[in-house]
C-alpha atoms as a PDB file:
ATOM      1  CA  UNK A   1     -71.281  93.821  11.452  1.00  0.00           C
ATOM      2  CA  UNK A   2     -75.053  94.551  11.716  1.00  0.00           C
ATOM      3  CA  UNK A   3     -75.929  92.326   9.251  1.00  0.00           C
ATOM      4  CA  UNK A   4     -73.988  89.437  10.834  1.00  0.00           C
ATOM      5  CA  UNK A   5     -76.292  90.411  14.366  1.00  0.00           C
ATOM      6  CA  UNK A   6     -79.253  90.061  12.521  1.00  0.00           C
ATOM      7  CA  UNK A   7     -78.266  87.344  10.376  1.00  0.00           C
ATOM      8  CA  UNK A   8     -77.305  85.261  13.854  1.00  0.00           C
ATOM      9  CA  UNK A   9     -80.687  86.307  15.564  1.00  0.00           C
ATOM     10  CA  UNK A  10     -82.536  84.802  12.784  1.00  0.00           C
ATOM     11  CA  UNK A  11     -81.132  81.587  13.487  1.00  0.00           C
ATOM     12  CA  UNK A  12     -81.774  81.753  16.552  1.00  0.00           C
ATOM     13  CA  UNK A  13     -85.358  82.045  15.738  1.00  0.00           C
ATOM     14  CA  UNK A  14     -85.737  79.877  13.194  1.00  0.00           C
ATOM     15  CA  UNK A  15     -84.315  77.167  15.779  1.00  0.00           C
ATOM     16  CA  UNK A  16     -86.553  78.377  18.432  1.00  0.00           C
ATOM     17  CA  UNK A  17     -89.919  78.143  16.696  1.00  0.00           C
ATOM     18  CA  UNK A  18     -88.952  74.453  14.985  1.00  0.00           C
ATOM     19  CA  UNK A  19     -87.930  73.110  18.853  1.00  0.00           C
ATOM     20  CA  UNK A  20     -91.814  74.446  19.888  1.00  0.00           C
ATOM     21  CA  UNK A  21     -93.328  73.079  16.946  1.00  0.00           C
ATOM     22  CA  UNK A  22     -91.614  69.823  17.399  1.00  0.00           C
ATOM     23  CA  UNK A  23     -92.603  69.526  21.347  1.00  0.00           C
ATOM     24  CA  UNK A  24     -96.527  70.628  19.849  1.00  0.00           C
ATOM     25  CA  UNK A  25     -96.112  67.858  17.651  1.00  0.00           C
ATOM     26  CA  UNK A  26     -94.909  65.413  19.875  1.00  0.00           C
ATOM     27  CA  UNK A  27     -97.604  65.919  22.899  1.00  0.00           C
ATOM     28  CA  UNK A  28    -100.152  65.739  20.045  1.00  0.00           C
ATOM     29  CA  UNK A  29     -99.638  62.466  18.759  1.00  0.00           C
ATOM     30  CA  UNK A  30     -99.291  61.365  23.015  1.00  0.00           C
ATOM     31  CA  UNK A  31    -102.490  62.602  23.065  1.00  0.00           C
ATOM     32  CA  UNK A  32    -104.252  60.807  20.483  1.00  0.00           C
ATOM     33  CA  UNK A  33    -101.781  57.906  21.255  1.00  0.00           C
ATOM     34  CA  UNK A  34    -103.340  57.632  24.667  1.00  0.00           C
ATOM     35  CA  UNK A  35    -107.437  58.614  23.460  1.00  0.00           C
ATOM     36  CA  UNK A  36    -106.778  55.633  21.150  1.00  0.00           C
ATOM     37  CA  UNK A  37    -105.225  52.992  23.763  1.00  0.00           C
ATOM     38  CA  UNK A  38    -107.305  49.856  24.865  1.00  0.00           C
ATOM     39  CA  UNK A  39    -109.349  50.656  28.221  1.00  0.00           C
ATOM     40  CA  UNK A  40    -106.755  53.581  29.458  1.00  0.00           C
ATOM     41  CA  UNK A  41    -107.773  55.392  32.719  1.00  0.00           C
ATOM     42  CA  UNK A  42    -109.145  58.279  32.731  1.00  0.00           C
ATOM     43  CA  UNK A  43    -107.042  61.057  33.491  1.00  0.00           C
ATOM     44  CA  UNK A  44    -107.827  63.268  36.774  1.00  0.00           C
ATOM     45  CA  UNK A  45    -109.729  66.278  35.686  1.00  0.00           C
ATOM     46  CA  UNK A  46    -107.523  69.513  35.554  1.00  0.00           C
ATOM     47  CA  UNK A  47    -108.063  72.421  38.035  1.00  0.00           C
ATOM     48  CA  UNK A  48    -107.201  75.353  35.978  1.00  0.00           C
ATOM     49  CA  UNK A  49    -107.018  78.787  37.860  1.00  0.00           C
ATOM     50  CA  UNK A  50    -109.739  81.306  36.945  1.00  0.00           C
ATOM     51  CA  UNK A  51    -110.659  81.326  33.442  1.00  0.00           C
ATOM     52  CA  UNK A  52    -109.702  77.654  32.920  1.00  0.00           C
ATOM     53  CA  UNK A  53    -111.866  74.846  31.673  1.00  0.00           C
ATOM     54  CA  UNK A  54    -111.018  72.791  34.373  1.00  0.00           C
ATOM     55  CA  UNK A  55    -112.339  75.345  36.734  1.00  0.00           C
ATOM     56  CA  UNK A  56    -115.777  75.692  35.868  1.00  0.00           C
ATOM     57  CA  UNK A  57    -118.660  74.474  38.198  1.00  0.00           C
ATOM     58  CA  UNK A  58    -121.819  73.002  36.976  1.00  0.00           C
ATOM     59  CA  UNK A  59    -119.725  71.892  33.605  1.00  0.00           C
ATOM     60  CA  UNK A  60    -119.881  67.880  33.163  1.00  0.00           C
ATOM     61  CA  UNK A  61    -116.982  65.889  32.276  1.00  0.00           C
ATOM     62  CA  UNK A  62    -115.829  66.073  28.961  1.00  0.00           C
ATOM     63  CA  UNK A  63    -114.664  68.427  26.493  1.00  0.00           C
ATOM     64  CA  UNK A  64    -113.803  71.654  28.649  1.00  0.00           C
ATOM     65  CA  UNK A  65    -115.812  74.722  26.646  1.00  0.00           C
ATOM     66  CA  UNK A  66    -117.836  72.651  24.142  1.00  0.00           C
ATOM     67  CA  UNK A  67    -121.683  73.023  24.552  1.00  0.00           C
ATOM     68  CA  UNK A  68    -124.291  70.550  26.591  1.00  0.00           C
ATOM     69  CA  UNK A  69    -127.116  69.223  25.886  1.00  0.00           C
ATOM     70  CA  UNK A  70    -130.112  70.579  27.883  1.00  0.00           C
ATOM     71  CA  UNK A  71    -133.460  68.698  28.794  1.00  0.00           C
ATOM     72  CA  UNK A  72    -136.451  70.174  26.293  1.00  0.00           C
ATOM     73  CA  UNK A  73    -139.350  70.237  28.629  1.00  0.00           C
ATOM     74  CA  UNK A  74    -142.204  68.123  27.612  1.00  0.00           C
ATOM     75  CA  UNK A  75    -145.671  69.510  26.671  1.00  0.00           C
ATOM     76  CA  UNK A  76    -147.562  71.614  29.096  1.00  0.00           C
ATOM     77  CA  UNK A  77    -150.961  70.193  30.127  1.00  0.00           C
ATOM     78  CA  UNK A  78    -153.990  71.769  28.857  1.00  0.00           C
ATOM     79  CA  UNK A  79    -156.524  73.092  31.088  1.00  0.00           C
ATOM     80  CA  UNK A  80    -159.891  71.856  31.034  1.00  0.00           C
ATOM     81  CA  UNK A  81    -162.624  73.499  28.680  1.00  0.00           C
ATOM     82  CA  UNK A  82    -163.748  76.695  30.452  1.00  0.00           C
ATOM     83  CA  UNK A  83    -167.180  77.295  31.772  1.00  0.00           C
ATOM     84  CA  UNK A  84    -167.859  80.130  29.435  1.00  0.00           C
ATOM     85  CA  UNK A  85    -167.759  77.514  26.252  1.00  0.00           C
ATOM     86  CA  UNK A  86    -165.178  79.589  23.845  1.00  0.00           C
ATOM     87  CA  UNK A  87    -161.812  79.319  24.253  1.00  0.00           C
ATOM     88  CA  UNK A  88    -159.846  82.224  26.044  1.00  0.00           C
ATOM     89  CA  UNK A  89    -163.142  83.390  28.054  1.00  0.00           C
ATOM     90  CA  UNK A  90    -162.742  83.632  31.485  1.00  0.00           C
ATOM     91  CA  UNK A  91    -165.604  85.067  33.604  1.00  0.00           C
ATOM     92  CA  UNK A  92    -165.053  88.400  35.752  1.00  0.00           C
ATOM     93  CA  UNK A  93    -163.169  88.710  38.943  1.00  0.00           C
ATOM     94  CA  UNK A  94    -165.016  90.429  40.977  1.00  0.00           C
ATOM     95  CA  UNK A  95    -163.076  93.548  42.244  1.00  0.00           C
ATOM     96  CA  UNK A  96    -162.048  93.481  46.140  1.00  0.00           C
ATOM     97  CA  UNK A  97    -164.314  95.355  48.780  1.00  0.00           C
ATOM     98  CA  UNK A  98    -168.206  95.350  47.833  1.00  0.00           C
ATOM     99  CA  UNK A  99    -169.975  93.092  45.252  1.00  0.00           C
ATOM    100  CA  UNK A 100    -170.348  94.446  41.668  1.00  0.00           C
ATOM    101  CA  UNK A 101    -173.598  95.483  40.827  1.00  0.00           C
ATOM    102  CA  UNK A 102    -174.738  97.031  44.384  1.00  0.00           C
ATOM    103  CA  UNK A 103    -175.943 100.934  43.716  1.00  0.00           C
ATOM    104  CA  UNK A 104    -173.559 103.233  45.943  1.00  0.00           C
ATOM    105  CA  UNK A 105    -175.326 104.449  49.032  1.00  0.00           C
ATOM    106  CA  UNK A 106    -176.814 107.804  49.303  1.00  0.00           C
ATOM    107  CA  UNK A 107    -174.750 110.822  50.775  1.00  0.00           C
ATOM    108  CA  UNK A 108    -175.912 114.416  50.040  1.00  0.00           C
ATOM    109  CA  UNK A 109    -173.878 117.877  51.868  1.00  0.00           C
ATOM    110  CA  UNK A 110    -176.367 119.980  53.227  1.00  0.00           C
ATOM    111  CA  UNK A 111    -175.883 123.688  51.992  1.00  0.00           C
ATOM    112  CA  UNK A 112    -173.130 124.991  54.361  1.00  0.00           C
ATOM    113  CA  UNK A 113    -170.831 122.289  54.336  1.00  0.00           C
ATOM    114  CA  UNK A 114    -168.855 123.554  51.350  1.00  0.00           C
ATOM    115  CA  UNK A 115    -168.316 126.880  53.390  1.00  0.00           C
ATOM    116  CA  UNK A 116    -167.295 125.579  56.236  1.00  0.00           C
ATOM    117  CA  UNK A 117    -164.986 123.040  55.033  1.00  0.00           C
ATOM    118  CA  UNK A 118    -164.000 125.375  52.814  1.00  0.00           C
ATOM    119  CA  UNK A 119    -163.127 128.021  56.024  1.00  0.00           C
ATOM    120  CA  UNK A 120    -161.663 125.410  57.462  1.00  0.00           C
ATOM    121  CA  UNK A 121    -158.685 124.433  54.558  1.00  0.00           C
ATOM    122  CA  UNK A 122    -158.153 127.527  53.508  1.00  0.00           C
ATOM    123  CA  UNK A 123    -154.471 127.733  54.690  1.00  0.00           C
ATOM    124  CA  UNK A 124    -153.632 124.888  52.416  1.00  0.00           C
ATOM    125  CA  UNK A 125    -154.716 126.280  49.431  1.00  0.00           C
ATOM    126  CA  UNK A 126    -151.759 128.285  48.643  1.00  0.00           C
ATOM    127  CA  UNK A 127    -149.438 124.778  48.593  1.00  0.00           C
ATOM    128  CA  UNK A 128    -151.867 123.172  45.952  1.00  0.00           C
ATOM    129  CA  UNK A 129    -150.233 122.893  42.387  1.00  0.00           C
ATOM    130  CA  UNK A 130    -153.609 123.768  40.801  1.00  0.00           C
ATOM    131  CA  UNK A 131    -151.898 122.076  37.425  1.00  0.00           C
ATOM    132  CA  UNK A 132    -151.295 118.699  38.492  1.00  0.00           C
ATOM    133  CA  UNK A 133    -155.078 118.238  40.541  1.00  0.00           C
ATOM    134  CA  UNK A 134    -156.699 115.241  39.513  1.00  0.00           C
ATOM    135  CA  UNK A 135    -160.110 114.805  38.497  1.00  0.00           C
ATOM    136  CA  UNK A 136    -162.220 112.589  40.758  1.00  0.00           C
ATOM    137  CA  UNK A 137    -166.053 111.797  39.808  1.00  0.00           C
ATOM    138  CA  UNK A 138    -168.902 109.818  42.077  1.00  0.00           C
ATOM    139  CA  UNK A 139    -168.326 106.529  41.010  1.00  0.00           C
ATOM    140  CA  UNK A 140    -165.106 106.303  39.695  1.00  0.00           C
ATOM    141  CA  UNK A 141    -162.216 105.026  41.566  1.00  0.00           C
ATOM    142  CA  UNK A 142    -158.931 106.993  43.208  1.00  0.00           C
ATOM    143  CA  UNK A 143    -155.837 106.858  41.090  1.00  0.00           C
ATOM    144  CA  UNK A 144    -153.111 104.018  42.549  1.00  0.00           C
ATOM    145  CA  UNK A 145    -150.383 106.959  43.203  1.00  0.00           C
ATOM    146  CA  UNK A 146    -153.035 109.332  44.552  1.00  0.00           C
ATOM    147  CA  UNK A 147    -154.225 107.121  47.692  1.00  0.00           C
ATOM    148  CA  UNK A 148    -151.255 107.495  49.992  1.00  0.00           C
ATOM    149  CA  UNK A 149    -152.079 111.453  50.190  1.00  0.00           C
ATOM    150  CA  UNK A 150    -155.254 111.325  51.332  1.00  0.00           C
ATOM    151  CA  UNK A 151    -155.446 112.292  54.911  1.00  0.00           C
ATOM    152  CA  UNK A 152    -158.531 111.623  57.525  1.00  0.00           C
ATOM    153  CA  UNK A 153    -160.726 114.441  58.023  1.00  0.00           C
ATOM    154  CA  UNK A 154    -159.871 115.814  61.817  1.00  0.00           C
ATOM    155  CA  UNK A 155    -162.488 115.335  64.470  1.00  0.00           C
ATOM    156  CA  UNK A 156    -163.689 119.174  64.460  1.00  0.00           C
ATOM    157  CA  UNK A 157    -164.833 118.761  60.710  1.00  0.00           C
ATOM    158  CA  UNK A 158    -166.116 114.993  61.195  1.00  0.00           C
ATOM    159  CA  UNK A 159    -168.266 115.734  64.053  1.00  0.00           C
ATOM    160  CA  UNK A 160    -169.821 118.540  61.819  1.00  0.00           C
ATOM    161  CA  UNK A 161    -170.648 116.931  58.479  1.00  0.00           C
ATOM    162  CA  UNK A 162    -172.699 114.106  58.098  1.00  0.00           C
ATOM    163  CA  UNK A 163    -171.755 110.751  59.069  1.00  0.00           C
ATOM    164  CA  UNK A 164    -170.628 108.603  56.006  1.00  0.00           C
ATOM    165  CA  UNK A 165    -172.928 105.195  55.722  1.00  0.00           C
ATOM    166  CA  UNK A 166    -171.081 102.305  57.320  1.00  0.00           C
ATOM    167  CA  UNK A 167    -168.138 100.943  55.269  1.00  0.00           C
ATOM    168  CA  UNK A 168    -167.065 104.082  53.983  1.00  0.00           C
ATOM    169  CA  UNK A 169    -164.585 106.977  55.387  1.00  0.00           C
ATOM    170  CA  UNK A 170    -163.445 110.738  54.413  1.00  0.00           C
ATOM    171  CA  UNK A 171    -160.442 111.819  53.376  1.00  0.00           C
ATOM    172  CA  UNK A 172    -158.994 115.078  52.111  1.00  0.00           C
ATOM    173  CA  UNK A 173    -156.716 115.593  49.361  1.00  0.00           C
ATOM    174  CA  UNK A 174    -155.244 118.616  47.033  1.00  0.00           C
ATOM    175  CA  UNK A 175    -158.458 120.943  47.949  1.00  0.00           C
ATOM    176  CA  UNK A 176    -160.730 118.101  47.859  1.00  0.00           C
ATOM    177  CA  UNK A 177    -163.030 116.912  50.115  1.00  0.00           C
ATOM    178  CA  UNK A 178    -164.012 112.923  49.187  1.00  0.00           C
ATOM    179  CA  UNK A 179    -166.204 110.046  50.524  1.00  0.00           C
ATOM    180  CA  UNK A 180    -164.760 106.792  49.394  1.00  0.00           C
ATOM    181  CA  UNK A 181    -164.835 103.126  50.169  1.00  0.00           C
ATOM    182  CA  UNK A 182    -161.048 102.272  51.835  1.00  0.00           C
ATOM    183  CA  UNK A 183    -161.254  98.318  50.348  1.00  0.00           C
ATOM    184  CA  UNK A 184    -161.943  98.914  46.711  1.00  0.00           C
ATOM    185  CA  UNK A 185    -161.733 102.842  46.837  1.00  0.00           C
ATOM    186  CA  UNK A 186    -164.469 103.961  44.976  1.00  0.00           C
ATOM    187  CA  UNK A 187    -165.993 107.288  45.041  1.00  0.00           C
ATOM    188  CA  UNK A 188    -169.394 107.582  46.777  1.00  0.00           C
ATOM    189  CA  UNK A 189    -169.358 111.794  47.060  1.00  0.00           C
ATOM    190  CA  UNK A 190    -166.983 114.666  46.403  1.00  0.00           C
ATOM    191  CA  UNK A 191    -166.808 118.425  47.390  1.00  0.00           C
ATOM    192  CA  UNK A 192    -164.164 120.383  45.369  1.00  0.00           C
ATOM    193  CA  UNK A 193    -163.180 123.203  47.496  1.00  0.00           C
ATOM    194  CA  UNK A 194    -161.503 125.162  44.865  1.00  0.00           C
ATOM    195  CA  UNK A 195    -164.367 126.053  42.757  1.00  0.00           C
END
């Protein structure tokens, strides 16, 4: 008896698949039928759900899927010979904030300023990671992630040092003491106060 089941399910099957590959053959040869008649109209484009070739935006008529054609852009222009004569030179930019070349302006601490700035930070030394300090020099320049700790000196210790020269401010930082230019930030004078 179960070979008889089995035996009338693959009938059944067989029959099935020819009936879908006859329909598959018939809409083919409809469809090339109709690509191939004389000045048919065009059919409305399909609006598939999500997914679907019909559904895409941006996608021109045509063969849903298959790849377009981009523009190539043409040739970009080339620039003028520069000034310089050889080809890739470019002059300088001068930085921002003073003109290159100028010598920096004097500043000098008199003998006791170390002390008393020095007296007067003391109860921030204890919060200094003493590993991570930078390393600033007279005329070199304050590291990018560095500038947005410095901190104006407070009135008390500004109306006892010496005034900076115009253009320039002071700022503390991590146990030092620094006179700087706030444009192009360049070091005029520093006091270390951990030494």
């Amino acid at each position: 008896m179960g070979s008889k089941l089995r035996l009338g399910f693959l009938r059944f099957a067989i029959s099935v698949a020819c009936f879908a590959a006859g329909a598959t053959f018939n809409s083919a040869t409809a469809v090339t039928a109709q690509a191939t008649g004389a000045q048919a109209a065009p059919p409305a484009q399909a609006q598939g759900g999500p997914g679907q070739p019909g559904n895409r935006p941006g996608r021109p008529p045509g063969k849903p899927g298959g790849p377009t054609i981009q523009p190539v852009p043409g040739p970009k222009p080339n620039p003028g010979r520069p000034v310089g004569g050889r080809p890739g030179y470019r002059p300088p930019r001068p930085g921002p904030g003073r003109p290159p070349g100028r010598p920096l302006p004097p500043y000098t601490w008199r003998p006791n300023d170390r002390d008393y700035m020095r007296r007067y930070y003391r109860r921030n030394f204890g919060y200094i990671n003493r590993g991570r300090r930078p390393g600033f020099i007279v005329g070199g320049f304050i590291p990018f992630g560095d500038r947005g700790y410095f901190r104006p000196l407070p009135p008390p210790l500004l109306g006892y040092l010496p005034a900076p020269p115009p253009g320039y401010v002071m700022g503390y930082f991590d146990g030092y003491v620094v006179v700087y230019d706030p444009i192009s930030f360049t070091i005029l004078s520093v006091v270390d106060l951990l030494d």
